[in-house]
C-alpha atoms as a PDB file:
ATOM      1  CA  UNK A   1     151.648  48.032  54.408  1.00  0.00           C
ATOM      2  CA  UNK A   2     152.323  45.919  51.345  1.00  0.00           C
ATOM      3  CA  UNK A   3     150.523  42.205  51.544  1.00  0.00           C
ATOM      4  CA  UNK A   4     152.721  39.231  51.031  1.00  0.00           C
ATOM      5  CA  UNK A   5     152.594  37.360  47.790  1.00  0.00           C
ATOM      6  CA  UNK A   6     151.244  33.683  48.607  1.00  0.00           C
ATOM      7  CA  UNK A   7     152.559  31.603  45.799  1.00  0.00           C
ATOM      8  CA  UNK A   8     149.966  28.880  47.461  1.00  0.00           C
ATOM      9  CA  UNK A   9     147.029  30.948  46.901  1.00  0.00           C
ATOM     10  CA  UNK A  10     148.598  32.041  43.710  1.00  0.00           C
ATOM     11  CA  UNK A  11     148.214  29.035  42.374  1.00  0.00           C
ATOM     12  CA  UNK A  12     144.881  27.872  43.910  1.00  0.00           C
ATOM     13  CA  UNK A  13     142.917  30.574  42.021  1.00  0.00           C
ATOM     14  CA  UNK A  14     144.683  29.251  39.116  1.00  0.00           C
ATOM     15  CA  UNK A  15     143.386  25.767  38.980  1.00  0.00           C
ATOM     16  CA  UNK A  16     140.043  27.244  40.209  1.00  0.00           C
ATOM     17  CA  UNK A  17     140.006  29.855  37.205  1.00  0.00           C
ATOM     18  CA  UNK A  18     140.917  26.600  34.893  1.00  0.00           C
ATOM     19  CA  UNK A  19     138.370  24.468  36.207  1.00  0.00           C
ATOM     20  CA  UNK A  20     135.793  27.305  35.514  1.00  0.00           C
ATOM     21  CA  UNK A  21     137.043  27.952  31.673  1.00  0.00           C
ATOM     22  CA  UNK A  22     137.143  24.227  31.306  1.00  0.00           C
ATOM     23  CA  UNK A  23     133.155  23.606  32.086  1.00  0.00           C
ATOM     24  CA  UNK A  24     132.478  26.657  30.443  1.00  0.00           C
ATOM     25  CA  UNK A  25     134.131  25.544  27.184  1.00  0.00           C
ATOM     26  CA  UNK A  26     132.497  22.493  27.631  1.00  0.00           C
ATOM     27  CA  UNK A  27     129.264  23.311  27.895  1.00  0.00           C
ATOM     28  CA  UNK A  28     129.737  25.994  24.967  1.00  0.00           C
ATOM     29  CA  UNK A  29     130.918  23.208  22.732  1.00  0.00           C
ATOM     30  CA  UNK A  30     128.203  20.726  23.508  1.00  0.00           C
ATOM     31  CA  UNK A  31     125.393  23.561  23.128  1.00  0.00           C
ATOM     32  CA  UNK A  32     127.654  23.990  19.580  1.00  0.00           C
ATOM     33  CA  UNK A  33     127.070  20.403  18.781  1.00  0.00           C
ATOM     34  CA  UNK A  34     123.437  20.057  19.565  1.00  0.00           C
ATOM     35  CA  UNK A  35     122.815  23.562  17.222  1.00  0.00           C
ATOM     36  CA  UNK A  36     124.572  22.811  14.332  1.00  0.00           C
ATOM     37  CA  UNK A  37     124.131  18.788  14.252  1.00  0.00           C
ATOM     38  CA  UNK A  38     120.384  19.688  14.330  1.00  0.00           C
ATOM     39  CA  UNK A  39     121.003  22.104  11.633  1.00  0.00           C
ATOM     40  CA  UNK A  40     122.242  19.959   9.462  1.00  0.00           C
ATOM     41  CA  UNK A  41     119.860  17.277  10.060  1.00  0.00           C
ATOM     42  CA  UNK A  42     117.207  19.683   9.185  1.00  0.00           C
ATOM     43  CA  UNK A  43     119.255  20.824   6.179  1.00  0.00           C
ATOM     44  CA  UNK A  44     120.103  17.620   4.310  1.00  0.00           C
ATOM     45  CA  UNK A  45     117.098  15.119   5.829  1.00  0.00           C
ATOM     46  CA  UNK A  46     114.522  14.605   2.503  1.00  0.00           C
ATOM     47  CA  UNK A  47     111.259  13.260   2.508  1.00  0.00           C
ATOM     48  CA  UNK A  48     110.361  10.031   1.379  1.00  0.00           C
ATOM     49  CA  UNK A  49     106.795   8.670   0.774  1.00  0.00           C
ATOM     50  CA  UNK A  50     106.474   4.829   0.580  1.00  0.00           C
ATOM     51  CA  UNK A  51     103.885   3.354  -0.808  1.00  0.00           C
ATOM     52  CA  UNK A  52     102.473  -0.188   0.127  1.00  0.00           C
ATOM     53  CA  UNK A  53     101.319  -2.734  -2.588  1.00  0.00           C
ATOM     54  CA  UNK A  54      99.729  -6.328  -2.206  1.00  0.00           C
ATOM     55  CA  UNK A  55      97.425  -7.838  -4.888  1.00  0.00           C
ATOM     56  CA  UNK A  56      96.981  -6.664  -8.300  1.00  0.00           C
ATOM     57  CA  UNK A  57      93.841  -7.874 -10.405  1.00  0.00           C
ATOM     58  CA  UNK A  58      90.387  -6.803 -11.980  1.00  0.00           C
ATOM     59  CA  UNK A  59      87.360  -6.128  -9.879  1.00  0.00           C
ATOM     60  CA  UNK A  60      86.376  -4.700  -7.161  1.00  0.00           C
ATOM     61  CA  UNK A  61      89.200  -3.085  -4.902  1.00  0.00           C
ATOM     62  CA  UNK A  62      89.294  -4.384  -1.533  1.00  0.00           C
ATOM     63  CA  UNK A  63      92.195  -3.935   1.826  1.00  0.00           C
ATOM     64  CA  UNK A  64      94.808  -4.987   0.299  1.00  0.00           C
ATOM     65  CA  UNK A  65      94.313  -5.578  -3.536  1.00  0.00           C
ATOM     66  CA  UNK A  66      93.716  -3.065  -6.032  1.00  0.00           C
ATOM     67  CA  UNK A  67      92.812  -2.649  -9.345  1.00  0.00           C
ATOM     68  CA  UNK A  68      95.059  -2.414 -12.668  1.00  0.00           C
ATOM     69  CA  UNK A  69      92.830   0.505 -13.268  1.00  0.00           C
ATOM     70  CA  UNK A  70      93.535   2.341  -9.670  1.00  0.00           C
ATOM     71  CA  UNK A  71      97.562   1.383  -9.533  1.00  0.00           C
ATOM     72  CA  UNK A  72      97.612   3.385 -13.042  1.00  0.00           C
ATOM     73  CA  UNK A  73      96.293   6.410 -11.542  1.00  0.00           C
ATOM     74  CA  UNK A  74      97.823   6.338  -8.897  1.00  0.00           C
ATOM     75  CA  UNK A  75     101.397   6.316 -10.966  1.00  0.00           C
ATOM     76  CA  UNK A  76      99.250   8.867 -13.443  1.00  0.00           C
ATOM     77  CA  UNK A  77      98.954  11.232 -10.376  1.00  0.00           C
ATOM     78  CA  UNK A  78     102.773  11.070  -8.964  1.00  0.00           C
ATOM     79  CA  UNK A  79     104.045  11.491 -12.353  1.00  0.00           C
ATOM     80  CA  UNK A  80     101.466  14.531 -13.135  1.00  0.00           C
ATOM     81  CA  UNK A  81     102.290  16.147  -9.614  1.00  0.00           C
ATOM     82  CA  UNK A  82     106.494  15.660 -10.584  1.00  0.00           C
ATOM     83  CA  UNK A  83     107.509  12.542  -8.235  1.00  0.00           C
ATOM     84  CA  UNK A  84     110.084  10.528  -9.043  1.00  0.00           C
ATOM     85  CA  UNK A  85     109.793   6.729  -7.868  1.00  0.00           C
ATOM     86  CA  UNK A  86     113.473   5.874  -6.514  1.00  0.00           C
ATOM     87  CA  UNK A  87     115.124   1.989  -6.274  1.00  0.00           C
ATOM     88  CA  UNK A  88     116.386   0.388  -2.803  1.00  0.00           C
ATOM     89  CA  UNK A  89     120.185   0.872  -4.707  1.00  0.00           C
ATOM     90  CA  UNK A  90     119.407   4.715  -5.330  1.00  0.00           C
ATOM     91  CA  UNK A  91     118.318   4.804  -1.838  1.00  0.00           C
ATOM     92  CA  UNK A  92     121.063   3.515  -0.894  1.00  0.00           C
ATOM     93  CA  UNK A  93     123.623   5.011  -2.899  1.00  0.00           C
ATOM     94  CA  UNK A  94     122.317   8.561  -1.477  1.00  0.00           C
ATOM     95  CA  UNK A  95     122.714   7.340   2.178  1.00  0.00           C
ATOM     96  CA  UNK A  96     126.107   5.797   1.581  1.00  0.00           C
ATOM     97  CA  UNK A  97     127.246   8.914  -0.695  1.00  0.00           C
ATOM     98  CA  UNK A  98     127.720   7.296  -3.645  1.00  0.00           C
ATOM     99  CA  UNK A  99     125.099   9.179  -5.320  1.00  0.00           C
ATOM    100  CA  UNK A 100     122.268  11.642  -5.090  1.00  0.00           C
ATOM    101  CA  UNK A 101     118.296  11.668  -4.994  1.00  0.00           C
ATOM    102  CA  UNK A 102     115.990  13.006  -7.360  1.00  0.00           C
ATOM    103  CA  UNK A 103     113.490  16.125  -6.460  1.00  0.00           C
ATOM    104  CA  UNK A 104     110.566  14.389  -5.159  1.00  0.00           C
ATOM    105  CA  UNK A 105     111.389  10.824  -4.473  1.00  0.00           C
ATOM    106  CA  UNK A 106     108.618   8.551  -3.668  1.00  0.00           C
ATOM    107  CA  UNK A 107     109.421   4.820  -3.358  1.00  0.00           C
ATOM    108  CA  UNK A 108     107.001   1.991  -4.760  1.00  0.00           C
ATOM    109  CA  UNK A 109     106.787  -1.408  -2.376  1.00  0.00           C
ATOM    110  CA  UNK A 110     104.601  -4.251  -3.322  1.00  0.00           C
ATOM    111  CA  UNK A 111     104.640  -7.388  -0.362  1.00  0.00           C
ATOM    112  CA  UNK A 112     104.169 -11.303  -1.125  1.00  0.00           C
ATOM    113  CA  UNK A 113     105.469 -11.980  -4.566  1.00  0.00           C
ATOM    114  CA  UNK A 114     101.766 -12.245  -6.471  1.00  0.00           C
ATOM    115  CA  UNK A 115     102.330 -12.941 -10.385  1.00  0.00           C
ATOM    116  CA  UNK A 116     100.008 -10.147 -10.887  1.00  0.00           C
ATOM    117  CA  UNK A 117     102.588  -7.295  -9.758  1.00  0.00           C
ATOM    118  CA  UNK A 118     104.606  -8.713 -13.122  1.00  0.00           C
ATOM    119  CA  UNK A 119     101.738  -8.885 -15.310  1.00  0.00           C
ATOM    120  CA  UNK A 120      99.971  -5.791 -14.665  1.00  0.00           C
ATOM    121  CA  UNK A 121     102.717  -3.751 -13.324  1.00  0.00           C
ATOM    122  CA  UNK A 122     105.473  -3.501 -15.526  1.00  0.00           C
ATOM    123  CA  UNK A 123     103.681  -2.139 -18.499  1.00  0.00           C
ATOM    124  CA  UNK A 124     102.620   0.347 -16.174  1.00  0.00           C
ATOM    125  CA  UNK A 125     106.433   1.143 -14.730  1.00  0.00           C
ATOM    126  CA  UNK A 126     107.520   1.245 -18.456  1.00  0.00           C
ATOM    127  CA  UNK A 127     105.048   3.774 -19.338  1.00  0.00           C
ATOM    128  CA  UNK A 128     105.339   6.178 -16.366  1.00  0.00           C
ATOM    129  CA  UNK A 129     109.137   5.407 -16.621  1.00  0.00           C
ATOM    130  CA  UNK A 130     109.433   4.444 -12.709  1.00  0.00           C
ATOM    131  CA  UNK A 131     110.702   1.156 -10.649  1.00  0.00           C
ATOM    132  CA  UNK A 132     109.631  -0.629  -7.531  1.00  0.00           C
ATOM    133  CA  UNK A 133     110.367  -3.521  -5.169  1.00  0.00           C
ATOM    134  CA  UNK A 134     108.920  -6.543  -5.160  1.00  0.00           C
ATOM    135  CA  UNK A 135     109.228  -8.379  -1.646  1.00  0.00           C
ATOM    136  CA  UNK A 136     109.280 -12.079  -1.709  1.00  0.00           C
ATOM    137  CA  UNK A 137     107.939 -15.093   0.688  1.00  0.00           C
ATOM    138  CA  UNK A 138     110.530 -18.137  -0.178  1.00  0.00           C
ATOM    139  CA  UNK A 139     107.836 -20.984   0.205  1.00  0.00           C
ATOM    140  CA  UNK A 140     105.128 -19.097  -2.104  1.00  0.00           C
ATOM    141  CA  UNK A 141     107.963 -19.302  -4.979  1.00  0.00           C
ATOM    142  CA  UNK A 142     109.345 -22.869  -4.107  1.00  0.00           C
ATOM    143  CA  UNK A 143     106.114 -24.193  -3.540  1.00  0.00           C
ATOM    144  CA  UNK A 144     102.894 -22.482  -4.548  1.00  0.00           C
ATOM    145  CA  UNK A 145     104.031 -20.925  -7.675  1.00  0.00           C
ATOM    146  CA  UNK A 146     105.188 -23.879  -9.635  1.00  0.00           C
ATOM    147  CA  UNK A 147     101.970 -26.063  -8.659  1.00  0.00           C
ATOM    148  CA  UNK A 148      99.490 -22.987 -10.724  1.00  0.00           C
ATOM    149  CA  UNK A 149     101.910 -20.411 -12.079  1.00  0.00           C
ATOM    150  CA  UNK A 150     101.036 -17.305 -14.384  1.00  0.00           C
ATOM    151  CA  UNK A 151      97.333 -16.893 -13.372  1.00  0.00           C
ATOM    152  CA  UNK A 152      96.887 -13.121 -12.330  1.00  0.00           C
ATOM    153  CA  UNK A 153      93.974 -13.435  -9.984  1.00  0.00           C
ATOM    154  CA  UNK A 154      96.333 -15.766  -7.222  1.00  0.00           C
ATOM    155  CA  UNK A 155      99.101 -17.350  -8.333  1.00  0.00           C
ATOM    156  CA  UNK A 156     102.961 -16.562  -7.035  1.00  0.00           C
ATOM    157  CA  UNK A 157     105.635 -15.909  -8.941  1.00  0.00           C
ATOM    158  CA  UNK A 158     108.118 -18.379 -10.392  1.00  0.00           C
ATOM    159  CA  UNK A 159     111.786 -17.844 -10.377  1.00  0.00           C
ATOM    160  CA  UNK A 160     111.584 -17.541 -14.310  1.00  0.00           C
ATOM    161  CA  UNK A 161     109.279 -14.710 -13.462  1.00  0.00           C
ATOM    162  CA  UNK A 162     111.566 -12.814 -10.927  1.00  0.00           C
ATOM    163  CA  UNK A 163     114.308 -13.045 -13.434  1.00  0.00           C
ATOM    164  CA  UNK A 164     112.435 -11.492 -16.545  1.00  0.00           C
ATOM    165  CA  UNK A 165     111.590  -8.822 -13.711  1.00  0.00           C
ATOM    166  CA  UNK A 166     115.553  -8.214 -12.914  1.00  0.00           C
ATOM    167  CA  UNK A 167     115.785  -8.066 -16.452  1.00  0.00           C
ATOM    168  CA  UNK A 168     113.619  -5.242 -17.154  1.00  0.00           C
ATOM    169  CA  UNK A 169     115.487  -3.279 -15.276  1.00  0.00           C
ATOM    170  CA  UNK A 170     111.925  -2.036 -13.458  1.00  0.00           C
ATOM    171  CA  UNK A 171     112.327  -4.130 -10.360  1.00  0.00           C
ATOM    172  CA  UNK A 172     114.089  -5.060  -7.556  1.00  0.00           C
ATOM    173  CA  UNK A 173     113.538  -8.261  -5.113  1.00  0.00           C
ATOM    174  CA  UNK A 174     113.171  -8.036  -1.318  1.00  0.00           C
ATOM    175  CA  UNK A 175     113.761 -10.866   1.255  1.00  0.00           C
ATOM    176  CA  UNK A 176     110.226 -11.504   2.790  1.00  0.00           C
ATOM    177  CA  UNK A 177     111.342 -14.109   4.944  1.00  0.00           C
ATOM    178  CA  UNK A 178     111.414 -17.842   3.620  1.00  0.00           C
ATOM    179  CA  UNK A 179     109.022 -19.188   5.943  1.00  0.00           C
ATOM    180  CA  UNK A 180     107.528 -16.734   8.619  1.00  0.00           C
ATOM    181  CA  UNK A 181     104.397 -15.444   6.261  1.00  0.00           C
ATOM    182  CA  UNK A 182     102.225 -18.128   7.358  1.00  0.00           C
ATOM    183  CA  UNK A 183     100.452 -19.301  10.483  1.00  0.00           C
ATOM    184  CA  UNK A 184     101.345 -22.463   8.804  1.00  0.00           C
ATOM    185  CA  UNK A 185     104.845 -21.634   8.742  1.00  0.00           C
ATOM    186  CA  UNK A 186     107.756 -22.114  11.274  1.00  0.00           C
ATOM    187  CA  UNK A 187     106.516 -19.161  12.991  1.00  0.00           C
ATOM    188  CA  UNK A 188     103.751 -16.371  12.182  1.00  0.00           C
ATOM    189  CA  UNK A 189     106.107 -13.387  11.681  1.00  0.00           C
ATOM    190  CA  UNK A 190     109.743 -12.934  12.511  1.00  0.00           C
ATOM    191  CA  UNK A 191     110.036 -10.827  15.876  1.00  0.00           C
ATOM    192  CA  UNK A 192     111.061 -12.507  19.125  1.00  0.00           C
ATOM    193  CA  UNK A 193     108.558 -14.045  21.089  1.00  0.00           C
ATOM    194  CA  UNK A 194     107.937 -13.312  24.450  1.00  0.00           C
ATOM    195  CA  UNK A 195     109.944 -15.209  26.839  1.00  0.00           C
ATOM    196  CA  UNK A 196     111.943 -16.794  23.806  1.00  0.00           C
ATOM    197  CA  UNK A 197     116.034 -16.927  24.537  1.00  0.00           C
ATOM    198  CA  UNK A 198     117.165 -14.381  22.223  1.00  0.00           C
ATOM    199  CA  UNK A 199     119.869 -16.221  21.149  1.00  0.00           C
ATOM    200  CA  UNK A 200     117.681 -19.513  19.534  1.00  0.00           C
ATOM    201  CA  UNK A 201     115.679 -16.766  17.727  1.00  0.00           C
ATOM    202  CA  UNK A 202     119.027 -15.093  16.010  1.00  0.00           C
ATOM    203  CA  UNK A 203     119.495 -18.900  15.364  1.00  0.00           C
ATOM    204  CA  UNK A 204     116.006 -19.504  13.797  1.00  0.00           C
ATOM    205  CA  UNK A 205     115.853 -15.906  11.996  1.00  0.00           C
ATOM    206  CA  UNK A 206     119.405 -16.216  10.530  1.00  0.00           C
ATOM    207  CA  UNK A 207     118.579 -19.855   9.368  1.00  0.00           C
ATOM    208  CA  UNK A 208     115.218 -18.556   7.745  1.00  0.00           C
ATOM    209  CA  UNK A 209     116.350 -15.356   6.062  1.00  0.00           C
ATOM    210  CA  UNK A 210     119.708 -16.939   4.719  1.00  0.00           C
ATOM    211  CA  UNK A 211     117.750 -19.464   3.247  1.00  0.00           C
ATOM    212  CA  UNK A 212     116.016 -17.040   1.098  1.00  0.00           C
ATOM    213  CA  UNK A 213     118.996 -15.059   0.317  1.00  0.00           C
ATOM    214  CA  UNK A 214     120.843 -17.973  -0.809  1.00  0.00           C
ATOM    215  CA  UNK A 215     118.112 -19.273  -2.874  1.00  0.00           C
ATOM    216  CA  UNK A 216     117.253 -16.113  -4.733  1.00  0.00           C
ATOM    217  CA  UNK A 217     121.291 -15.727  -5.233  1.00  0.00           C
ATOM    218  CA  UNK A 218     121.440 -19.180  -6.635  1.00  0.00           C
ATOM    219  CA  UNK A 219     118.440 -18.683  -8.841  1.00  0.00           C
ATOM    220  CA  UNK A 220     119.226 -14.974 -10.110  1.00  0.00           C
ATOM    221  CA  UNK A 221     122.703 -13.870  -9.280  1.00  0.00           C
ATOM    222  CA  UNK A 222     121.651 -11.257  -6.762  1.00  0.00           C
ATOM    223  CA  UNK A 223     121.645 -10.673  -2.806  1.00  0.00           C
ATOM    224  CA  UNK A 224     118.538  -8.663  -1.568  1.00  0.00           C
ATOM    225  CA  UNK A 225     119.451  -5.495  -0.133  1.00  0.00           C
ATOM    226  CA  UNK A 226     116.278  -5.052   1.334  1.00  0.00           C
ATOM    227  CA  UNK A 227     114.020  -7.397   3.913  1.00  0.00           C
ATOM    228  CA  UNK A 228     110.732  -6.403   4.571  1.00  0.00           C
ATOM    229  CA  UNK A 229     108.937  -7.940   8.088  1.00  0.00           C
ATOM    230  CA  UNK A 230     105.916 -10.326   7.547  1.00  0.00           C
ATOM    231  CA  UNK A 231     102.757  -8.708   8.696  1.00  0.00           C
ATOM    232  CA  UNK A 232     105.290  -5.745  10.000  1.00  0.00           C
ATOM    233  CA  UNK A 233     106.376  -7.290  13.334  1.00  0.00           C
ATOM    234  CA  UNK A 234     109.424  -5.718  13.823  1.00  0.00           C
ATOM    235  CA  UNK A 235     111.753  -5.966  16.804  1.00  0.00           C
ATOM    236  CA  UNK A 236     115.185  -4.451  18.085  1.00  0.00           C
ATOM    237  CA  UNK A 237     116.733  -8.237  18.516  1.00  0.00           C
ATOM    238  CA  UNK A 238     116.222  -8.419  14.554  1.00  0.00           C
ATOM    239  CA  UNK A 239     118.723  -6.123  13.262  1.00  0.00           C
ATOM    240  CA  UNK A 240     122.099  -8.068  14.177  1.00  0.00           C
ATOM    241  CA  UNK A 241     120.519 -10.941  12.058  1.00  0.00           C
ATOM    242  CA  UNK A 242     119.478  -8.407   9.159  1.00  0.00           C
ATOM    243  CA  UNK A 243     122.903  -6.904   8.907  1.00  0.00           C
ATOM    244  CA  UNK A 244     124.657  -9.892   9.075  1.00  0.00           C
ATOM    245  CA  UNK A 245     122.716 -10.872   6.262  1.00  0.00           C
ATOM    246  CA  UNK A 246     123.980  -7.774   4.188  1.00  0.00           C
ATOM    247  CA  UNK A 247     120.342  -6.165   4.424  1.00  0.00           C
ATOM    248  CA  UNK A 248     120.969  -2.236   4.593  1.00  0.00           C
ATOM    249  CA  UNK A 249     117.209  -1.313   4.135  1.00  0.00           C
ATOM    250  CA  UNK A 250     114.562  -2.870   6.140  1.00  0.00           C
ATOM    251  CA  UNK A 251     110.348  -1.746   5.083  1.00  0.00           C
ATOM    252  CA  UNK A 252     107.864  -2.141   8.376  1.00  0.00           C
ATOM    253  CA  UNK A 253     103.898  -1.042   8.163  1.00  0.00           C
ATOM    254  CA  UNK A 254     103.881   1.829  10.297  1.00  0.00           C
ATOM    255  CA  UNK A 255     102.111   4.286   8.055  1.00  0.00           C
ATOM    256  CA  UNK A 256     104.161   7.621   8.829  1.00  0.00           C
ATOM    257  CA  UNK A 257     106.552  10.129   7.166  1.00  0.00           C
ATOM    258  CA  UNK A 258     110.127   9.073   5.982  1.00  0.00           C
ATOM    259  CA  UNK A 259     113.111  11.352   6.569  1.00  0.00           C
ATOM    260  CA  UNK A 260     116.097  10.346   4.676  1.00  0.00           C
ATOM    261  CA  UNK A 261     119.398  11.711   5.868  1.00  0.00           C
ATOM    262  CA  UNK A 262     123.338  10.812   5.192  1.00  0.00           C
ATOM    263  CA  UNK A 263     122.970   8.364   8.392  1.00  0.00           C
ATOM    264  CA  UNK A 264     122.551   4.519   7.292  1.00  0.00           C
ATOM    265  CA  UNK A 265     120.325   4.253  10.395  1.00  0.00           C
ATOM    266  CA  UNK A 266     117.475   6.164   8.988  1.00  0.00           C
ATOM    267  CA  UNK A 267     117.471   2.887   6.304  1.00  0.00           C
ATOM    268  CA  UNK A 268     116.290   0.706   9.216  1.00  0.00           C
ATOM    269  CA  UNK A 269     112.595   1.038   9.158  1.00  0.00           C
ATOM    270  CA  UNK A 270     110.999   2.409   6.519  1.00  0.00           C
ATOM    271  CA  UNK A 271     107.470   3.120   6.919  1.00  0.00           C
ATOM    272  CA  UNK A 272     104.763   2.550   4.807  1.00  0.00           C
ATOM    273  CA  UNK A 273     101.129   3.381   3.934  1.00  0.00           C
ATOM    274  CA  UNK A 274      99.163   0.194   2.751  1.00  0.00           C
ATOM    275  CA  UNK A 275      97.750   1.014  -0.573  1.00  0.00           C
ATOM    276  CA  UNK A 276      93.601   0.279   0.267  1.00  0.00           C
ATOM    277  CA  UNK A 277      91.837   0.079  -2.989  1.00  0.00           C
ATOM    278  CA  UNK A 278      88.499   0.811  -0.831  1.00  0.00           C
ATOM    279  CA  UNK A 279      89.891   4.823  -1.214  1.00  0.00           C
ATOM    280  CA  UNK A 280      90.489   6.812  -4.285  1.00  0.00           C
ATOM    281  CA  UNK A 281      93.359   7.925  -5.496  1.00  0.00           C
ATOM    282  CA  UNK A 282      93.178  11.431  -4.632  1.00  0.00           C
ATOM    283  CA  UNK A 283      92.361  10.282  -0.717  1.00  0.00           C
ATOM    284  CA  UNK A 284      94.928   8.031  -0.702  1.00  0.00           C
ATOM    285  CA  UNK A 285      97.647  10.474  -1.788  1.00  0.00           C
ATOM    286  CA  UNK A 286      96.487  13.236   0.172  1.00  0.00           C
ATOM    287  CA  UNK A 287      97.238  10.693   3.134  1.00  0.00           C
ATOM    288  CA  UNK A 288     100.522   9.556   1.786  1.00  0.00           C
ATOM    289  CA  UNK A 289     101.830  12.682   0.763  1.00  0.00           C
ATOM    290  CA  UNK A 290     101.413  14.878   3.917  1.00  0.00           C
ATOM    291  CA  UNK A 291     104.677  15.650   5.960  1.00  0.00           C
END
């Protein structure tokens, strides 16, 4: 005997059949996601060495001072092993696709705003035809550098300084904080203290860091892009202040690789590898230049 046709149970296996085609195309699509987002990422991600400068002046090299001598061959070796030294704008520019990166970028850092990075360094940047950022504390210019400027053992640099820097066309400044480099200071770096309300310290940051900003605006005509964390305390309650602030590039001390991709996010927290003139320059870039 023929069976009867259930229009019911017609209809049940329908939404059942959809409901099955729907997870299935989900899950297809996802899984299509995951492979070709990672592909990409893995196609267009370039790495970026960063190196970490402090003190510049004759003698002996020590932690976190180095020689005129051992900063030359350093820049000797990346220019005879074809790295290119990048700016914070070309940095950004790539990111932001407004432009592209050369083969081999390597980015040059120097922390604290010593006269010396001036005095020694740009002859050196002029003659290996590369740039680098020079991150500054507010108080060491306001205060320290006019009382002994333009000695190149200690003394700070003066805004007269930073702006024959700008000039040359070899530097950029950083935001250092104005004054969170110093036990001395309002606070001895600028991540959130334990217990602290979160909201007074977005209040104290944003009061410190805009300080700085406004002050190197006023006494050069340009805004930092870049703010590099005192003594590399970094923390997540930071980066609503920083962006605020127009900061699209922020340099910690975590010494590990750099991947640069199209995503601005990859900007925030840029690692480093301290520059030790206790190590040669062949040990140091065999450290610095290992993916």
């Amino acid at each position: 005997m023929y069976k009867c046709y259930s229009v019911k149970r017609f209809f049940r296996l329908l939404m059942i059949d959809a409901v099955i085609f729907t997870i299935i195309y989900c899950f297809t699509g996802i899984s299509r996601h995951l492979i070709f987002s990672s592909a990409d990422y893995g196609e267009d991600k370039i790495f970026l060495p960063v190196i970490m400068y402090h003190s510049i002046h004759e003698g002996a090299g020590m932690s976190y001072e180095v020689t005129p001598q051992q900063i030359e061959s350093d820049l000797k070796y990346l220019s005879e092993h074809n790295y290119n030294s990048v700016s914070a704008q070309q940095l950004a520019d790539y990111v932001y696709n407004r432009g592209e990166l050369p083969e081999n970028p390597v980015m040059i850092t120097l922390d604290d705003g010593f006269y010396n990075n001036f005095y020694y360094l740009l002859p050196l940047l002029e003659k290996y035809d590369m740039t680098a950022v020079v991150s500054v504390v507010g108080t060491y210019v306001e205060n320290d550098a006019v009382k002994d400027p333009h000695v190149p053992e200690y003394s700070y640099l003066t805004w007269e300084d930073i702006n024959d820097m700008l000039g040359s066309g070899r530097f950029e400044i950083g935001n250092h904080t104005f004054n969170m480099h110093s036990p001395k200071g309002i606070r001895m770096g600028c991540s959130i203290n334990k217990g602290e309300n979160p909201e007074e310290y977005s209040d104290i940051l944003n009061q410190d860091i805009s300080l700085l900003q406004s002050l190197i605006k006023e006494n050069t005509g340009t805004v930092p892009i870049v703010f590099t964390y005192p003594f590399g305390y970094t923390c997540k309650e930071s980066i609503p202040v920083l962006r605020e602030n127009g900061f699209i590039i922020t340099l910690n001390c975590y010494e590990k690789p750099n991947y640069i991709t199209r995503n601005p996010d990859c900007l925030y927290g840029i690692n480093r590898y301290n520059r030790s003139g206790l190590y040669s320059t062949e040990e140091f870039m065999s450290k610095l230049l290992k993916e």
